[in-house]
C-alpha atoms as a PDB file:
ATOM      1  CA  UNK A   1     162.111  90.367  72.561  1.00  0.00           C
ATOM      2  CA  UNK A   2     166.105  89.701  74.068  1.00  0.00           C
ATOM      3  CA  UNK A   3     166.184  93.294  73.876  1.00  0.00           C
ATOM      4  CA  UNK A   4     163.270  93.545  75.958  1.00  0.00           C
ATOM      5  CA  UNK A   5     164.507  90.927  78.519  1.00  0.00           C
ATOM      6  CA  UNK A   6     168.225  92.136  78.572  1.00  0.00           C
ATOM      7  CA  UNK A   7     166.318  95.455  80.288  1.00  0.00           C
ATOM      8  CA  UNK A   8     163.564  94.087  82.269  1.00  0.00           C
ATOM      9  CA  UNK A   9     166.177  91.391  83.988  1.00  0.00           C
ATOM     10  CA  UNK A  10     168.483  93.956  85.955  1.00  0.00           C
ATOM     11  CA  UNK A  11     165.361  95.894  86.814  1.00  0.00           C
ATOM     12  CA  UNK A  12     163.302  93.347  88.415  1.00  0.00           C
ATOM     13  CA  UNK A  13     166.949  91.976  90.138  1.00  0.00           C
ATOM     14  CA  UNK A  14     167.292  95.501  91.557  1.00  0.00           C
ATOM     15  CA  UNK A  15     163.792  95.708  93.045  1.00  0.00           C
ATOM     16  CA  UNK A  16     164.530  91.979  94.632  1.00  0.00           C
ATOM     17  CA  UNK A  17     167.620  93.258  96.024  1.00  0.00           C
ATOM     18  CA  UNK A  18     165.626  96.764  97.821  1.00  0.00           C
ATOM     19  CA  UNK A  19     163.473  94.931  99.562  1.00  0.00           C
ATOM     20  CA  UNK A  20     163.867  94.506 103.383  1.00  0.00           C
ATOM     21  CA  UNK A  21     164.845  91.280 104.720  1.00  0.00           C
ATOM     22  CA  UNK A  22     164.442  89.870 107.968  1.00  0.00           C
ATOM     23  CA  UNK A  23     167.581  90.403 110.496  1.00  0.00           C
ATOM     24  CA  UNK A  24     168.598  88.163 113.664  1.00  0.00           C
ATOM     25  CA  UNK A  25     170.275  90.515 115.088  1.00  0.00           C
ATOM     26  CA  UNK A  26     172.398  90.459 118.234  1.00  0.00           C
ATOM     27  CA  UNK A  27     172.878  93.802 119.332  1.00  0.00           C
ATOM     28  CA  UNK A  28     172.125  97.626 117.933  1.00  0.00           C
ATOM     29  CA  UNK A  29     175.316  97.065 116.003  1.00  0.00           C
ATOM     30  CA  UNK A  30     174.086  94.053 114.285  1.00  0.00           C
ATOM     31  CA  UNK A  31     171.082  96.055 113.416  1.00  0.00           C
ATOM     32  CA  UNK A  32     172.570  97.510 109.844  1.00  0.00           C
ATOM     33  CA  UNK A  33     171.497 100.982 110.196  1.00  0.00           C
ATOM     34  CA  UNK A  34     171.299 103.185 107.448  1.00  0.00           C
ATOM     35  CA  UNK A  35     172.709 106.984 109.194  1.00  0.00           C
ATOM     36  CA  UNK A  36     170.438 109.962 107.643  1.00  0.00           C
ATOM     37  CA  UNK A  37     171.036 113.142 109.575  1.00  0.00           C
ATOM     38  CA  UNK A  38     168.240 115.421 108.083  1.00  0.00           C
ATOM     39  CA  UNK A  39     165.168 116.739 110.015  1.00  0.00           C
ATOM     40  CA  UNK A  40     162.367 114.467 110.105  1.00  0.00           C
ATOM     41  CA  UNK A  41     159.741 115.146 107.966  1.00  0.00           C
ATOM     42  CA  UNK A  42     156.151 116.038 109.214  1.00  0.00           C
ATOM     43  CA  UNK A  43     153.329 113.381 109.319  1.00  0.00           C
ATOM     44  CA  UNK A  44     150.116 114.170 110.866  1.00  0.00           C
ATOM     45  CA  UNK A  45     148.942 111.312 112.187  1.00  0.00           C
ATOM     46  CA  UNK A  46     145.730 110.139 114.045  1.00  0.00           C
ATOM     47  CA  UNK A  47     145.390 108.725 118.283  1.00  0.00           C
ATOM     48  CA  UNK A  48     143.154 106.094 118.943  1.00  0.00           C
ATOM     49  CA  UNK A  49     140.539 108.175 119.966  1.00  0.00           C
ATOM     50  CA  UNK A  50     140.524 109.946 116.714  1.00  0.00           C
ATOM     51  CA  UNK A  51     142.141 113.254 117.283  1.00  0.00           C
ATOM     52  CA  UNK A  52     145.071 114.934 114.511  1.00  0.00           C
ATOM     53  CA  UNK A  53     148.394 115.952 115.781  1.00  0.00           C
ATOM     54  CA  UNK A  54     151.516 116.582 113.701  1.00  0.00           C
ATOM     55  CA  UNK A  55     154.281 114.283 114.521  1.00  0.00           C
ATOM     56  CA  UNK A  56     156.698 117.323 115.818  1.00  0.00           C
ATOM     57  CA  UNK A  57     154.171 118.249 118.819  1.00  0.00           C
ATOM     58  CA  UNK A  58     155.701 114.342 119.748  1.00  0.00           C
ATOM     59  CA  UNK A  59     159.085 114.858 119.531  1.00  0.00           C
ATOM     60  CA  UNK A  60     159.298 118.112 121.935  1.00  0.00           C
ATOM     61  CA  UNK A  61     162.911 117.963 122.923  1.00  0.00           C
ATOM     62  CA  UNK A  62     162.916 113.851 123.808  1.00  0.00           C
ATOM     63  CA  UNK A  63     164.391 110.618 121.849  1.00  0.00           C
ATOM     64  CA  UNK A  64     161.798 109.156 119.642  1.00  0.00           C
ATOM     65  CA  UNK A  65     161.527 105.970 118.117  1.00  0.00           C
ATOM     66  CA  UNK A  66     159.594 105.656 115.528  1.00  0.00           C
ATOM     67  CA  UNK A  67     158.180 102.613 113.485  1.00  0.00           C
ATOM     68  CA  UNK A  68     155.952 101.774 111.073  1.00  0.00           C
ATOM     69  CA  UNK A  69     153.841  99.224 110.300  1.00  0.00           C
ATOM     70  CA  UNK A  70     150.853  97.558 108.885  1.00  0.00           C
ATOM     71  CA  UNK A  71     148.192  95.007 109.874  1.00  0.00           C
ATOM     72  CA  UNK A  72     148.395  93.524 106.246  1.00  0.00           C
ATOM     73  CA  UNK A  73     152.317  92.867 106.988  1.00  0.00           C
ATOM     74  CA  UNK A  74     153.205  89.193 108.294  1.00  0.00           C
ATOM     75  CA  UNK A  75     157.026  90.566 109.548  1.00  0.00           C
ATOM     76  CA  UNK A  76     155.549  93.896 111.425  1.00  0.00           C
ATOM     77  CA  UNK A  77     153.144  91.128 113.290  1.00  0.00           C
ATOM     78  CA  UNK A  78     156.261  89.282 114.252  1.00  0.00           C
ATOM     79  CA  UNK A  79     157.984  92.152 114.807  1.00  0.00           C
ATOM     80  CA  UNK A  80     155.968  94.065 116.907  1.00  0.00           C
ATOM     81  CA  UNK A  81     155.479  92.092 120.125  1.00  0.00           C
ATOM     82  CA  UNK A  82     159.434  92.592 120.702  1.00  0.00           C
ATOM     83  CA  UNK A  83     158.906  96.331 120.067  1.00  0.00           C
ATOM     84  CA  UNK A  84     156.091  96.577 122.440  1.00  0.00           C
ATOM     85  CA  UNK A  85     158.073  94.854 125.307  1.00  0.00           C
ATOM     86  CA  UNK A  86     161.355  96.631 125.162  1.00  0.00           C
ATOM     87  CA  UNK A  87     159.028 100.260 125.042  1.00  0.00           C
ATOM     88  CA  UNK A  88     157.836  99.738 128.303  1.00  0.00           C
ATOM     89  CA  UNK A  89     161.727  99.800 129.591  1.00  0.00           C
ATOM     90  CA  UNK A  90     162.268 102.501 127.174  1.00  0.00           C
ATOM     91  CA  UNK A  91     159.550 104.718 128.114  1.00  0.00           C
ATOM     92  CA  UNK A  92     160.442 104.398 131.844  1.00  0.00           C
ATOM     93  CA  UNK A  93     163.631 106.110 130.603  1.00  0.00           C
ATOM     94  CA  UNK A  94     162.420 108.801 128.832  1.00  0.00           C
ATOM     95  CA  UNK A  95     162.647 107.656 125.361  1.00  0.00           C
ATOM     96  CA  UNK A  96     159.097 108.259 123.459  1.00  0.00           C
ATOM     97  CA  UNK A  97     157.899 105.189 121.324  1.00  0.00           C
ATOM     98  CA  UNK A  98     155.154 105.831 118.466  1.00  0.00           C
ATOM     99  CA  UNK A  99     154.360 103.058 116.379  1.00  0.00           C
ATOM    100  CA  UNK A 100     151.718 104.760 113.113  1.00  0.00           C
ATOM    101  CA  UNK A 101     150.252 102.147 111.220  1.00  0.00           C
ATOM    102  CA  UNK A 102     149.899 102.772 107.412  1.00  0.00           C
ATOM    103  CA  UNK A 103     146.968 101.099 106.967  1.00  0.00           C
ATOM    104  CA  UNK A 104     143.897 103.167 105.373  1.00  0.00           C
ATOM    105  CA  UNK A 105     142.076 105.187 107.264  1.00  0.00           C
ATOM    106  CA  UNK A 106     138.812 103.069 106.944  1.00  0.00           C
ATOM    107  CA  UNK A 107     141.374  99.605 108.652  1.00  0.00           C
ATOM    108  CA  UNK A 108     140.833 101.824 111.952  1.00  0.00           C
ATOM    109  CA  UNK A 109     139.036  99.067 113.687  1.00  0.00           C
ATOM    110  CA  UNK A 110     141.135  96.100 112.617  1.00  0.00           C
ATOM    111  CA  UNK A 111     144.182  98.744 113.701  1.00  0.00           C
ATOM    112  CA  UNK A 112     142.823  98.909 117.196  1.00  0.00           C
ATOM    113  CA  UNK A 113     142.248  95.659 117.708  1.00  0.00           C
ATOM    114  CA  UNK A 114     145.614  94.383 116.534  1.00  0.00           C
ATOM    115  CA  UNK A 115     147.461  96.560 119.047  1.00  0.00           C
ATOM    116  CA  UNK A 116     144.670  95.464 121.377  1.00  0.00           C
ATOM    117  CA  UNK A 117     146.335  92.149 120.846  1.00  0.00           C
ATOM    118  CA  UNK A 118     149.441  93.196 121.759  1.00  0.00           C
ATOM    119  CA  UNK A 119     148.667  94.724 124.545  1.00  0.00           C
ATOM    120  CA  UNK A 120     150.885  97.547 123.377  1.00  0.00           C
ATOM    121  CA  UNK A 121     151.468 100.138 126.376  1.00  0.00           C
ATOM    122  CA  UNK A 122     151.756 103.039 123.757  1.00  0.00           C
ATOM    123  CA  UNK A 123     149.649 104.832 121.828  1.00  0.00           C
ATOM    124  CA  UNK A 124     148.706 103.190 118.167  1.00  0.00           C
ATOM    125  CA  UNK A 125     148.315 105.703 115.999  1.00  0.00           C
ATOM    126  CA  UNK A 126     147.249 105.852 112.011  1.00  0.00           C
ATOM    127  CA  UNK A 127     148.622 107.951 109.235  1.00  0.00           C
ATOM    128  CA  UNK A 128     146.275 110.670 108.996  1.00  0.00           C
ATOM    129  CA  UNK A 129     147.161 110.232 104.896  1.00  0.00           C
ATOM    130  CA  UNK A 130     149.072 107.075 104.426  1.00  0.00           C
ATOM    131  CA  UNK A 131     150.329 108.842 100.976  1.00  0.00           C
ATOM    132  CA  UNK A 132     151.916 111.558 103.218  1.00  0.00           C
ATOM    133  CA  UNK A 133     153.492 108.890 105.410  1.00  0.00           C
ATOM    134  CA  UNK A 134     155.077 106.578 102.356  1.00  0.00           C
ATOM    135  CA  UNK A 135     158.303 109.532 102.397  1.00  0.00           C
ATOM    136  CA  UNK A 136     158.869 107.434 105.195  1.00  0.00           C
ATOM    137  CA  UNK A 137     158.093 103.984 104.699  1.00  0.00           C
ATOM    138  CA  UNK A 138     158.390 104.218 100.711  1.00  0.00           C
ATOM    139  CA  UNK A 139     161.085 100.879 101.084  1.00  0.00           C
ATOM    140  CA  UNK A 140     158.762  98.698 102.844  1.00  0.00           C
ATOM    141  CA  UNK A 141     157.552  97.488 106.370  1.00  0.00           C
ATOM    142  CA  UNK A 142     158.243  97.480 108.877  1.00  0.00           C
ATOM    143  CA  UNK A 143     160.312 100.486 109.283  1.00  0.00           C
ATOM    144  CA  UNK A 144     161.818 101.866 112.681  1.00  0.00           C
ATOM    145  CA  UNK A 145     163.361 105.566 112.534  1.00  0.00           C
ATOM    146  CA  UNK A 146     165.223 106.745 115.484  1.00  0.00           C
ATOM    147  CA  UNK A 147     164.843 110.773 115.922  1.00  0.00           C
ATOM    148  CA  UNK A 148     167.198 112.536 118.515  1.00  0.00           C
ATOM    149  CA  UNK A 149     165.872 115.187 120.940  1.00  0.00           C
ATOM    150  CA  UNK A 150     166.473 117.925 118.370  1.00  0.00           C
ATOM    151  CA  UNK A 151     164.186 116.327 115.726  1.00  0.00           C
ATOM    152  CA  UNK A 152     166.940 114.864 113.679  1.00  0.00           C
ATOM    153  CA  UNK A 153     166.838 111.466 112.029  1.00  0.00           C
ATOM    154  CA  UNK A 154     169.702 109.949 113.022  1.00  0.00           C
ATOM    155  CA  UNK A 155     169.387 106.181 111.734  1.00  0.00           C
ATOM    156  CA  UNK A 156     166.476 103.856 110.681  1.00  0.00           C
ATOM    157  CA  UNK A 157     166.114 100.553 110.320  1.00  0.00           C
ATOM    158  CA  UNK A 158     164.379  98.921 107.504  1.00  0.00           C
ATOM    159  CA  UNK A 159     162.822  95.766 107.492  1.00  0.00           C
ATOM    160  CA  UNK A 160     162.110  93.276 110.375  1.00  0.00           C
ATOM    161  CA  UNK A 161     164.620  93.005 113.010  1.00  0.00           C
ATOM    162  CA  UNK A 162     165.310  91.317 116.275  1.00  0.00           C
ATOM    163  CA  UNK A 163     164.789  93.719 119.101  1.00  0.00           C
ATOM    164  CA  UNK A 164     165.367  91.366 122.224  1.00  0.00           C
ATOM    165  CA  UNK A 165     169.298  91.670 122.590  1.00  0.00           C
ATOM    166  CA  UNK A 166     169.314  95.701 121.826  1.00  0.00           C
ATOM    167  CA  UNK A 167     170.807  97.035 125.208  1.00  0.00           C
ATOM    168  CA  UNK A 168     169.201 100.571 126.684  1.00  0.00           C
ATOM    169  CA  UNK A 169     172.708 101.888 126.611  1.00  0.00           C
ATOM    170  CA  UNK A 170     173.197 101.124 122.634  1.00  0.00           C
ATOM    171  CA  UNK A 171     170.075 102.790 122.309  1.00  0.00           C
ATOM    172  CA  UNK A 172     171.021 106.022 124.595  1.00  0.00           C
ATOM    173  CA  UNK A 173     173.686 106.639 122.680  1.00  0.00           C
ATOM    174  CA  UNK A 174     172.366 105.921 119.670  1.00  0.00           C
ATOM    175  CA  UNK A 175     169.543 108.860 120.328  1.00  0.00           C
ATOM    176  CA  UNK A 176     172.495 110.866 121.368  1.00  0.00           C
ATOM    177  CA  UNK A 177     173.775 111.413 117.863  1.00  0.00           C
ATOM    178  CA  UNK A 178     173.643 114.870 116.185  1.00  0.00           C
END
């Protein structure tokens, strides 16, 4: 039985220690993000109206953010308002926002009428197969990715953060990064 506990303690302490925690944040800096550099990885993904496009045909030679989230998840709720506020300033300045919910596929109404809530300016769309979409979100929600013109991850952000203080400079050159 010790033998069994002497195992199962550093295990369960390591799966404490990967989960996201909420960040107050005062600045992109302040953000902690994790730098990837690879290519993102496809997703098809569903628009509110119910038609499939792969997440590339997005990302056409602009800045994309990224972020997931899910109606079941109390931080993306919190979360989210900030998000949708600062993407109407982004947006305006050429940065694309997507925010793909990982909820199943039959959650589509309760999707839709949580971003109704939020009177988010930007599309809401679903994973077209949430299993697909976990190679991104496999370390929790909410997650925020930030994909340069050239498709490339560059950072992401994992966990709940606070958006308000992140200036559109930070942000441009963030997005700017190879």
């Amino acid at each position: 039985m010790r033998e069994i506990l002497s195992l199962l303690i550093p295990v369960v302490a390591l799966f404490f220690m990967a989960l996201p925690r909420e960040s107050s944040a005062k600045g992109l800096s302040d953000l902690k993000l994790d730098e990837l550099h690879q290519k993102a990885p496809e997703l098809e993904i569903i628009s509110p109206d119910g038609k499939h496009t792969l997440l590339s045909q997005l990302t056409s030679g602009k800045p994309l953010i990224l972020h997931f989230w899910a109606t079941w998840c109390a931080s993306c709720e919190k979360e989210l308002p900030q998000l949708v506020s600062l993407s109407q300033k982004w947006t305006q300045d050429g940065i694309q926002f997507v925010a793909v919910s990982v909820d199943q596929p039959e959650k589509k109404i309760e999707v839709l009428k949580f971003a109704s809530k939020l009177r988010a300016k930007f599309p809401v769309w679903m994973a077209a197969h949430p299993e697909q979409a976990q190679s991104y979100w496999a370390w929790g929600l909410p997650m925020t990715y930030f994909i340069n013109a050239k498709g490339m991850i560059v950072d992401r952000a994992m966990g709940a953060k606070d958006w308000s203080s992140v200036s559109e400079p930070e942000l441009r050159k963030l997005l700017q990064k190879r």
